[in-house]
N, C-alpha and C. Protein backbone atom coordinates (compact mmCIF):
# COMPACT_ATOMS: atom_id res chain seq x y z
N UNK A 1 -20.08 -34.60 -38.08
CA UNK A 1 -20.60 -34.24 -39.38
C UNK A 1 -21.03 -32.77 -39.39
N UNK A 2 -21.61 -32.04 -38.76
CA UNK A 2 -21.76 -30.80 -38.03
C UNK A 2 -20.85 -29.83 -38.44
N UNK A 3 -19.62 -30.17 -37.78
CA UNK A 3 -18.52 -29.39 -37.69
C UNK A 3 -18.06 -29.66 -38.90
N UNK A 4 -18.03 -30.65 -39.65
CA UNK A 4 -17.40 -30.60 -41.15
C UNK A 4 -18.59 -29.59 -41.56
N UNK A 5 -19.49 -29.53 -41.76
CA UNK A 5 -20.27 -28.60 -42.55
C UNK A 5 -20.20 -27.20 -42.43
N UNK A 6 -20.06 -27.04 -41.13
CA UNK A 6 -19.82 -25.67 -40.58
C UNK A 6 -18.43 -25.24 -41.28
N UNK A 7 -17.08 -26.25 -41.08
CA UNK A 7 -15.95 -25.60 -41.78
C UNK A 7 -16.24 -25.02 -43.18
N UNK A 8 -16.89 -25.88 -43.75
CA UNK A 8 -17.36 -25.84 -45.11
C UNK A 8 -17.71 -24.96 -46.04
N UNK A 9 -18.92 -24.16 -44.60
CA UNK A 9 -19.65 -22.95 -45.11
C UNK A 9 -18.67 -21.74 -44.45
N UNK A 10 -17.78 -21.83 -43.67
CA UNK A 10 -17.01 -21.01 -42.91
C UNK A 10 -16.02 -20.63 -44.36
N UNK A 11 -15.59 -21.50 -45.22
CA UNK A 11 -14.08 -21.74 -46.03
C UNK A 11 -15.08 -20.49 -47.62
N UNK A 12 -16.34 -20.38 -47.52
CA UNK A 12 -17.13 -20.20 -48.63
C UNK A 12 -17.31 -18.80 -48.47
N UNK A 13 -16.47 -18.19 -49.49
CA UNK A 13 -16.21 -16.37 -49.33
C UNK A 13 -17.77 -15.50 -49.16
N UNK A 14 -18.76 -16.56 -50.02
CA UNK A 14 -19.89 -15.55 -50.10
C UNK A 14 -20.64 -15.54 -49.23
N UNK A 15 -20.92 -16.24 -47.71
CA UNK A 15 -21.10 -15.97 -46.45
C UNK A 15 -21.15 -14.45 -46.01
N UNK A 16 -21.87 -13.89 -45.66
CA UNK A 16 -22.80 -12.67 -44.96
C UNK A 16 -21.33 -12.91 -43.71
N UNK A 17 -20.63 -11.68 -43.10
CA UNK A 17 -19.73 -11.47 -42.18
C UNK A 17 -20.45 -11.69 -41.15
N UNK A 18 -21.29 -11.61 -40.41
CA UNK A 18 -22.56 -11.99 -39.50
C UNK A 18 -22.18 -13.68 -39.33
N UNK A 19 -22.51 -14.36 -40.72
CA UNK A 19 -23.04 -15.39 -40.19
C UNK A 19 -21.70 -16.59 -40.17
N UNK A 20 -20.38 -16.02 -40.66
CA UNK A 20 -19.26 -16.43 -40.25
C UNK A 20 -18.53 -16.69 -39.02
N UNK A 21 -18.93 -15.22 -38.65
CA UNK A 21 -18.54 -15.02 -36.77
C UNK A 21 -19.68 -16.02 -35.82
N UNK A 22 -20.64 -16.18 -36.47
CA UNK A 22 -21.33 -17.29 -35.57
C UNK A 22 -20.75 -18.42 -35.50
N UNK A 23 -20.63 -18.63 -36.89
CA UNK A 23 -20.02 -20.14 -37.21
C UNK A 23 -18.38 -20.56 -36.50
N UNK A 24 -17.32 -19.13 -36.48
CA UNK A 24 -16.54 -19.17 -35.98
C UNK A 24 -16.64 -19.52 -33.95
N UNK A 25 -17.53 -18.46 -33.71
CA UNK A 25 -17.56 -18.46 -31.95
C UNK A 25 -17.89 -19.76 -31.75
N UNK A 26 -19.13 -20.59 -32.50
CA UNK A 26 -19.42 -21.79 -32.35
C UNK A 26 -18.34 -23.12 -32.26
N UNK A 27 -17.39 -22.78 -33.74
CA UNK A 27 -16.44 -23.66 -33.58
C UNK A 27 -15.29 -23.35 -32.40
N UNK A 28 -14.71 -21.89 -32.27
CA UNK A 28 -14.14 -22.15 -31.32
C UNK A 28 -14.15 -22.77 -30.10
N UNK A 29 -15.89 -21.79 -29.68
CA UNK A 29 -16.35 -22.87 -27.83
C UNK A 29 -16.06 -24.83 -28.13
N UNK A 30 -16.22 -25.46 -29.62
CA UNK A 30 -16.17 -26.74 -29.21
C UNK A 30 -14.41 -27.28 -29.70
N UNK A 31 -14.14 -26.27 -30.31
CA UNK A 31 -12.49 -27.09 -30.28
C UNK A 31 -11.89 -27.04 -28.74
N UNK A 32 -12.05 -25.63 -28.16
CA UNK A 32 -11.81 -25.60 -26.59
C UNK A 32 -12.32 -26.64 -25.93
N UNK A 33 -13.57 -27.47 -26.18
CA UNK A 33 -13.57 -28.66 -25.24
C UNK A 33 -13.03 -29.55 -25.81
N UNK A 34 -12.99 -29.68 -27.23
CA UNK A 34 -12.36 -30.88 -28.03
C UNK A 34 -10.61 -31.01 -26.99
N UNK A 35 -10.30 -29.89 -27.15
CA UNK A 35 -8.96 -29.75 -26.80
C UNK A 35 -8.59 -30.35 -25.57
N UNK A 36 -9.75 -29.42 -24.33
CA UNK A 36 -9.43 -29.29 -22.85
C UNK A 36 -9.59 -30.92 -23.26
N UNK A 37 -10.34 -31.60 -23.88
CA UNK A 37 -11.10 -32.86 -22.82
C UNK A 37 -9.67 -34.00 -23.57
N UNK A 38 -9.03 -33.39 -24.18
CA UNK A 38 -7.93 -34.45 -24.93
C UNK A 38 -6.71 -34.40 -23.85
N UNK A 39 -6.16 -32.27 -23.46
CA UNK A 39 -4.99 -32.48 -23.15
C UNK A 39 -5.15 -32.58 -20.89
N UNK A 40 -6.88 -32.11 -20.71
CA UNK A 40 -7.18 -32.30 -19.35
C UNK A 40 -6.77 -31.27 -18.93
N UNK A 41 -6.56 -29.52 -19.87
CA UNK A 41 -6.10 -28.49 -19.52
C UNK A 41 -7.61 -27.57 -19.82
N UNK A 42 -7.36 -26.46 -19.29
CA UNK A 42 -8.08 -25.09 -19.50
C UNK A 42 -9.68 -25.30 -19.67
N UNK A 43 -10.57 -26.53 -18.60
CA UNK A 43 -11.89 -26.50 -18.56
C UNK A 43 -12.52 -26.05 -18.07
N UNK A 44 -11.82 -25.18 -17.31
CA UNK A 44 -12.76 -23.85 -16.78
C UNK A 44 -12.53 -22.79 -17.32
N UNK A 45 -11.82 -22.64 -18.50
CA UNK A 45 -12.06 -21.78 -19.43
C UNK A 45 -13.02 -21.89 -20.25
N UNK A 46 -13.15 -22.91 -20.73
CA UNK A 46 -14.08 -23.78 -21.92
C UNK A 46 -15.74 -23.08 -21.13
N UNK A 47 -15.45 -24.07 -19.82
CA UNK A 47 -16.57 -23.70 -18.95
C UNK A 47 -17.12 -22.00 -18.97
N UNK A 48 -16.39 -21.50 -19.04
CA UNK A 48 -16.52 -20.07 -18.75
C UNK A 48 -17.27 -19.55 -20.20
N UNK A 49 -16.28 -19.73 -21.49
CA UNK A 49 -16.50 -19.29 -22.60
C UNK A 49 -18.06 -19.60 -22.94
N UNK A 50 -18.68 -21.13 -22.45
CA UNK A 50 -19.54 -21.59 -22.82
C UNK A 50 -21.44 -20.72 -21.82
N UNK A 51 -20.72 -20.50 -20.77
CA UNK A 51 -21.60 -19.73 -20.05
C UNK A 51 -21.77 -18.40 -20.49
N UNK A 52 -20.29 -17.47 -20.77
CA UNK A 52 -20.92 -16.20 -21.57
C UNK A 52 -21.43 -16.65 -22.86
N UNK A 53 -21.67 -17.84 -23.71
CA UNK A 53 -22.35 -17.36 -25.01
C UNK A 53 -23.76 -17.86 -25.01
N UNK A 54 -24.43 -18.74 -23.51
CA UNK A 54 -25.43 -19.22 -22.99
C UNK A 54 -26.45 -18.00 -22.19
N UNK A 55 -25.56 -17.44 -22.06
CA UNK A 55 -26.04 -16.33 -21.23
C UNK A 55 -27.53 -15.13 -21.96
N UNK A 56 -27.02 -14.69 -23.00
CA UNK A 56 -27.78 -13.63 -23.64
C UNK A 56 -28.47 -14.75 -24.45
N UNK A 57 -30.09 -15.41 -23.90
CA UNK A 57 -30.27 -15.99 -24.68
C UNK A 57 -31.11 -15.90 -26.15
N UNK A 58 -31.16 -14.68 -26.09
CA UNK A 58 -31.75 -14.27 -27.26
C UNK A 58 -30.34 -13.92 -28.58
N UNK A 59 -29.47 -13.70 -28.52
CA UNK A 59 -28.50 -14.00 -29.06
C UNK A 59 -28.10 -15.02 -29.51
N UNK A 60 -28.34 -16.47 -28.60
CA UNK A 60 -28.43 -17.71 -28.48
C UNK A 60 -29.53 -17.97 -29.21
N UNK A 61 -30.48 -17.73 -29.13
CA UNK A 61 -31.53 -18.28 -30.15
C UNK A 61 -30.91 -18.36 -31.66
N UNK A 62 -31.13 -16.99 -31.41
CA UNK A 62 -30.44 -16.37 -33.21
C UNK A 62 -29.48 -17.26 -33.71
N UNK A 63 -28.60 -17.30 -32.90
CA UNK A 63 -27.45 -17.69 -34.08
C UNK A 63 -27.64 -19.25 -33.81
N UNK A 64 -28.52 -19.98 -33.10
CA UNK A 64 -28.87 -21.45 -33.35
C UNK A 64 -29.78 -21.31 -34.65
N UNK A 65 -30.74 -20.76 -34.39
CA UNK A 65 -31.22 -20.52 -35.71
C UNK A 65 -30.72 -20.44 -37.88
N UNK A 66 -29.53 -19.43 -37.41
CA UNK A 66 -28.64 -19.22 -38.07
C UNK A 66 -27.53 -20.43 -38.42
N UNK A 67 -27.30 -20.78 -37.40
CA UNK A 67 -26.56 -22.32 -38.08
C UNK A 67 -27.46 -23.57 -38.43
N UNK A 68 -28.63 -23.50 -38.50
CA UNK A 68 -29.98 -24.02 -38.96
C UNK A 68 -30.05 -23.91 -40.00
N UNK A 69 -29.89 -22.64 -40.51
CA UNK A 69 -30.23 -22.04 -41.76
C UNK A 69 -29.13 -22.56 -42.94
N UNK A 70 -27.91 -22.65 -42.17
CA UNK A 70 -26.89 -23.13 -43.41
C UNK A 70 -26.74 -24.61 -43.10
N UNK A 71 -26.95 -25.55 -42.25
CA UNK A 71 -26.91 -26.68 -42.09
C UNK A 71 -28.05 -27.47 -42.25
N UNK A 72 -29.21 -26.66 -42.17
CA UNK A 72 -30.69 -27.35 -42.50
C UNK A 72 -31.53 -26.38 -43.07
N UNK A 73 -31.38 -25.74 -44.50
CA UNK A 73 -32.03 -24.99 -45.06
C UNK A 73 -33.42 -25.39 -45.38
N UNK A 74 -33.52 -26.66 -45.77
CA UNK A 74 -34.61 -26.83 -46.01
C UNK A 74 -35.83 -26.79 -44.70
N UNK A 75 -35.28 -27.46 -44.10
CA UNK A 75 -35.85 -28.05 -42.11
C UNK A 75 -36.41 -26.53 -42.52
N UNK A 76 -35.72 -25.18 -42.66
CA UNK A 76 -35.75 -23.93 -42.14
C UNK A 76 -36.95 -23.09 -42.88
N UNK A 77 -36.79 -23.78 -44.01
CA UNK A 77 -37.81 -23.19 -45.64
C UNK A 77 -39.11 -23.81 -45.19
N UNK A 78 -39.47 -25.19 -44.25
CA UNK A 78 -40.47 -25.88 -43.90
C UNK A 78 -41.17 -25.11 -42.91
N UNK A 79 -40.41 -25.36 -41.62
CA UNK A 79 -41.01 -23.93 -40.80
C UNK A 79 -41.45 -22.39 -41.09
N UNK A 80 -40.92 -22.01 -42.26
CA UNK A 80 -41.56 -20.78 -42.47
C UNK A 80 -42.40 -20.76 -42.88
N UNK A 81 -42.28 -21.91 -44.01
CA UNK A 81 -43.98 -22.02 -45.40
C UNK A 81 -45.10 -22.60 -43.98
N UNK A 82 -44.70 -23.46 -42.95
CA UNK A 82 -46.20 -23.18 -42.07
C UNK A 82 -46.33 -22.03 -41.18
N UNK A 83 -45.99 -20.77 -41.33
CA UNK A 83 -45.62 -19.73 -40.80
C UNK A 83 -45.39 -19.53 -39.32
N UNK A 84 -44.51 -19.54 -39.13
CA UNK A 84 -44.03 -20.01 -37.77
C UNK A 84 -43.63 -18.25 -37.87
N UNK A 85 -43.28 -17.46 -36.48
CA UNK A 85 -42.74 -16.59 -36.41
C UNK A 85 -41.32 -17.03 -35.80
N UNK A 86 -40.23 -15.96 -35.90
CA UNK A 86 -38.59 -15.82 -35.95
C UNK A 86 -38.75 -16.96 -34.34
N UNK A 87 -39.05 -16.09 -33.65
CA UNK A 87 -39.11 -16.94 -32.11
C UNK A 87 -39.58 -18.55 -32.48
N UNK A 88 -40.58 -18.86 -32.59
CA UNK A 88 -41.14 -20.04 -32.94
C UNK A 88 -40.58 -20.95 -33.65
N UNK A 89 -39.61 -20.55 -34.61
CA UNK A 89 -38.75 -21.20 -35.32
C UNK A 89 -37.45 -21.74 -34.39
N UNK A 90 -36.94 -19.93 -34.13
CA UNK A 90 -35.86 -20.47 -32.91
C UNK A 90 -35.97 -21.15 -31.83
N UNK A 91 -37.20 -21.56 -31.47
CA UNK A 91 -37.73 -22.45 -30.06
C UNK A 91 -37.62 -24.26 -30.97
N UNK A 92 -38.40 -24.38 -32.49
CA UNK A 92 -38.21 -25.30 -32.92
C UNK A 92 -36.73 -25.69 -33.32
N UNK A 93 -35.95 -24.97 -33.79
CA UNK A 93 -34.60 -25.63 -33.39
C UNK A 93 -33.79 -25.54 -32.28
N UNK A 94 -33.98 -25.20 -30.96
CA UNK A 94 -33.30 -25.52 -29.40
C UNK A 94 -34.33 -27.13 -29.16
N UNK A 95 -35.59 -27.79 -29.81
CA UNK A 95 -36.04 -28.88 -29.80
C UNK A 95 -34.96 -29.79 -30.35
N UNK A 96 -34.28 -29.50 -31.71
CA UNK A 96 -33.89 -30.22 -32.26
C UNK A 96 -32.19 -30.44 -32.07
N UNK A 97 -31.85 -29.14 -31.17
CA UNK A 97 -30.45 -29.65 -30.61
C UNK A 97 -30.58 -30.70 -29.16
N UNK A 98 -32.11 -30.56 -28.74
CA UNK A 98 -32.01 -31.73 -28.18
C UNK A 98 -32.39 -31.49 -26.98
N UNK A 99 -33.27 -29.99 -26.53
CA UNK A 99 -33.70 -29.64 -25.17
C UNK A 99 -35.28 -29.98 -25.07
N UNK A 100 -35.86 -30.64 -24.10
CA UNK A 100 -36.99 -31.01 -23.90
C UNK A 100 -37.89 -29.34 -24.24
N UNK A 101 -39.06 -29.45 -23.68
CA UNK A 101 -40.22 -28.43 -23.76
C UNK A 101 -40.20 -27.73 -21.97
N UNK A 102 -39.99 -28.52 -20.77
CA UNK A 102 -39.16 -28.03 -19.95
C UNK A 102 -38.08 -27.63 -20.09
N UNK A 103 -37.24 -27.70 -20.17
CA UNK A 103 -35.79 -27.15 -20.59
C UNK A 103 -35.63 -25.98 -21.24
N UNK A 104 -36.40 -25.63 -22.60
CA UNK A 104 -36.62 -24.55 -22.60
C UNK A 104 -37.60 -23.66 -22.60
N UNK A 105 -38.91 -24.22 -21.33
CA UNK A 105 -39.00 -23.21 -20.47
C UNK A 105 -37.91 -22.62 -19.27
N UNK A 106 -37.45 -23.96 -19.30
CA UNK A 106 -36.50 -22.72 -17.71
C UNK A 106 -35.34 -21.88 -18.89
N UNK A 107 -34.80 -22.55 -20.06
CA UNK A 107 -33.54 -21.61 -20.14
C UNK A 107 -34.15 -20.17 -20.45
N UNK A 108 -35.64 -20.09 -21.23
CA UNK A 108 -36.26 -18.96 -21.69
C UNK A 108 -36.61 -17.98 -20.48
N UNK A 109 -36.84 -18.82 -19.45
CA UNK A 109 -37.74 -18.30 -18.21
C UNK A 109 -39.14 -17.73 -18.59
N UNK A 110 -39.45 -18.44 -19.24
CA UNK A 110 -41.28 -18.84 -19.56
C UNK A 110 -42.05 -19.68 -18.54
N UNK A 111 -42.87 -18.96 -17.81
CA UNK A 111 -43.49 -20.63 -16.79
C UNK A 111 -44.92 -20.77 -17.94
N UNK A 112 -45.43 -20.48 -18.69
CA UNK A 112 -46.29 -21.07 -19.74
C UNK A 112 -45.69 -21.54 -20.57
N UNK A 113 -44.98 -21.91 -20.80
CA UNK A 113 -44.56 -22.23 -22.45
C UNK A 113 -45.02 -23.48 -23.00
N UNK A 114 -45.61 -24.53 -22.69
CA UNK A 114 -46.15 -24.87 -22.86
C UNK A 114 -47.84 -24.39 -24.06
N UNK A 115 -48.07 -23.42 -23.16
CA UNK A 115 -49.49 -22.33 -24.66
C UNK A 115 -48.47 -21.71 -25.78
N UNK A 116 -46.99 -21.40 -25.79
CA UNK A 116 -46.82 -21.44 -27.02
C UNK A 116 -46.16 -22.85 -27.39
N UNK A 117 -45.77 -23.81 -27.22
CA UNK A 117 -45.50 -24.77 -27.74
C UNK A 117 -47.02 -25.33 -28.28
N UNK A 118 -47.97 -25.14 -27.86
CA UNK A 118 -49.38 -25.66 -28.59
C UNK A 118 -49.66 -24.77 -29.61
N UNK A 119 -49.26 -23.70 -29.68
CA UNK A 119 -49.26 -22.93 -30.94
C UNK A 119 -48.32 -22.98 -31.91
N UNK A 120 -47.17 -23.84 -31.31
CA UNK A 120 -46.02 -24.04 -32.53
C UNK A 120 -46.83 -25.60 -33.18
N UNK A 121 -47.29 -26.23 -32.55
CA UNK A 121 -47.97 -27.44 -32.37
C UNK A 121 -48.87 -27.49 -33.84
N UNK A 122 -50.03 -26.38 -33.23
CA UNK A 122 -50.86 -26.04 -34.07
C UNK A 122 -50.33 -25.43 -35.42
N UNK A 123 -49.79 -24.97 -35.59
CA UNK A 123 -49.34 -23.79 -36.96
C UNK A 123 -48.46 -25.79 -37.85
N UNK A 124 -47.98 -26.53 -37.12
CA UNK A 124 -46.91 -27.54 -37.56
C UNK A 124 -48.36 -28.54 -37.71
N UNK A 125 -49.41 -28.69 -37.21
CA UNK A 125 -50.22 -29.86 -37.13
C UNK A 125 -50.23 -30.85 -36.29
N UNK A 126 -49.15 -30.86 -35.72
CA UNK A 126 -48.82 -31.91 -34.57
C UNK A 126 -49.92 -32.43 -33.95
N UNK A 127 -50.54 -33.69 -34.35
CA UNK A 127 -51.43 -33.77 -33.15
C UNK A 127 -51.23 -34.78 -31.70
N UNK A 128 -50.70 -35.62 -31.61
CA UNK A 128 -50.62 -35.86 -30.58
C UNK A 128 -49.01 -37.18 -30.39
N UNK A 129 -48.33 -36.57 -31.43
CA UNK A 129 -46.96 -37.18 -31.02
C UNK A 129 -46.03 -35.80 -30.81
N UNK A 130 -45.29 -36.55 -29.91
CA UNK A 130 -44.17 -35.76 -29.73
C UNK A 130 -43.33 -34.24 -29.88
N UNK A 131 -43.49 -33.37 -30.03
CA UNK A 131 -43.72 -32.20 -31.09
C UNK A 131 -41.84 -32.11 -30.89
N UNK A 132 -40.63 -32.56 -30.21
CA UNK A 132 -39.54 -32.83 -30.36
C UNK A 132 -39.19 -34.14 -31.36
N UNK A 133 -39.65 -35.04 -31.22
CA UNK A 133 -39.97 -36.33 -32.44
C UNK A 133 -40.04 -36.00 -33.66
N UNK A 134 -41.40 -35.11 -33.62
CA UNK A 134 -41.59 -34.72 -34.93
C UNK A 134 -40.64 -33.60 -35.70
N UNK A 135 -40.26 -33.07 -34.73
CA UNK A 135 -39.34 -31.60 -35.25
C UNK A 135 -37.83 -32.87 -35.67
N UNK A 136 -37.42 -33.75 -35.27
CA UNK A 136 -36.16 -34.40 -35.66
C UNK A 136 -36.65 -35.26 -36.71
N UNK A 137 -37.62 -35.86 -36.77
CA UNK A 137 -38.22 -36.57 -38.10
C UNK A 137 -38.30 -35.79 -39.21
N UNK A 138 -38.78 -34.73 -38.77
CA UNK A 138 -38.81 -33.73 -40.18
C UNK A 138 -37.74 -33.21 -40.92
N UNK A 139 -36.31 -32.94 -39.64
CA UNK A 139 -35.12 -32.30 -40.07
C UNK A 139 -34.29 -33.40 -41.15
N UNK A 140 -34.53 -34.60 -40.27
CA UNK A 140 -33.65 -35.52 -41.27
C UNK A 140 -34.58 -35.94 -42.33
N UNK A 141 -36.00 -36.14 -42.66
CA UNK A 141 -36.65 -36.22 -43.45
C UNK A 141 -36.48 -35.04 -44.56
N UNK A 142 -35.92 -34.20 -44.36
CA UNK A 142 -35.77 -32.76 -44.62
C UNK A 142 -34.21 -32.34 -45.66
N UNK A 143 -33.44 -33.63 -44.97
CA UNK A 143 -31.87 -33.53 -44.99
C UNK A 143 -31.58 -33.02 -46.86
């Protein structure tokens, strides 16, 4: 469902050139596995492609963010009205593709992150469920 949406907004002329090429690099890295994992060819290419766009992860933030923005505008309009800053936002959606609060401390290389996840916590209200729970309750509550 994802990827239909993404074509969607990809096919839609009035798209910002920025936020096309995201949408494009994105779809390419997963047709390359769609592909490798059908014909059992070129997965260490896939592999490869997927490590340089993992790599710069502040780049990586962004444009998760950015496909947030056209696939969950609202999710995106919610986090700002409790004023979350750019980072804080982009940390709340790497929750919602599905990486624990460890996870991205190591991909960030944060050994606190945890004191800002209590501040994303705090600014969201979270009090003592889940603050990944709540970030996916909200998105589809959000839909």
């Amino acid at each position: 469902m994802e990827k239909e949406k993404l074509k969607k907004f990809i096919s839609n002329n009035s798209l910002d050139e920025n936020i096309k090429k995201v949408i494009e690099q994105r779809l390419e890295i997963l047709n390359g596995f769609i592909v490798s994992n059908i014909s059992g060819v070129n997965m260490k290419k896939c592999v490869k492609d997927l490590e340089l766009f993992l790599n710069n992860n502040k780049d990586f933030m962004k444009t998760t963010r950015l496909s947030f923005e056209m696939t969950h505008p609202k999710f995106i309009s919610y986090l700002v009205k409790k004023d979350l800053s750019e980072w804080e936002i982009e940390c709340c959606c790497l929750y919602c593709i599905g990486l624990n609060g460890n996870e991205i401390a190591n991909y960030l290389d944060i050994k606190y992150f945890y004191k800002k996840s209590s501040l994303i916590r705090g600014k969201l209200g979270v009090q003592s469920e889940n603050i990944q729970t709540y970030l996916l309750k909200k998105m589809n509550e959000l839909r």
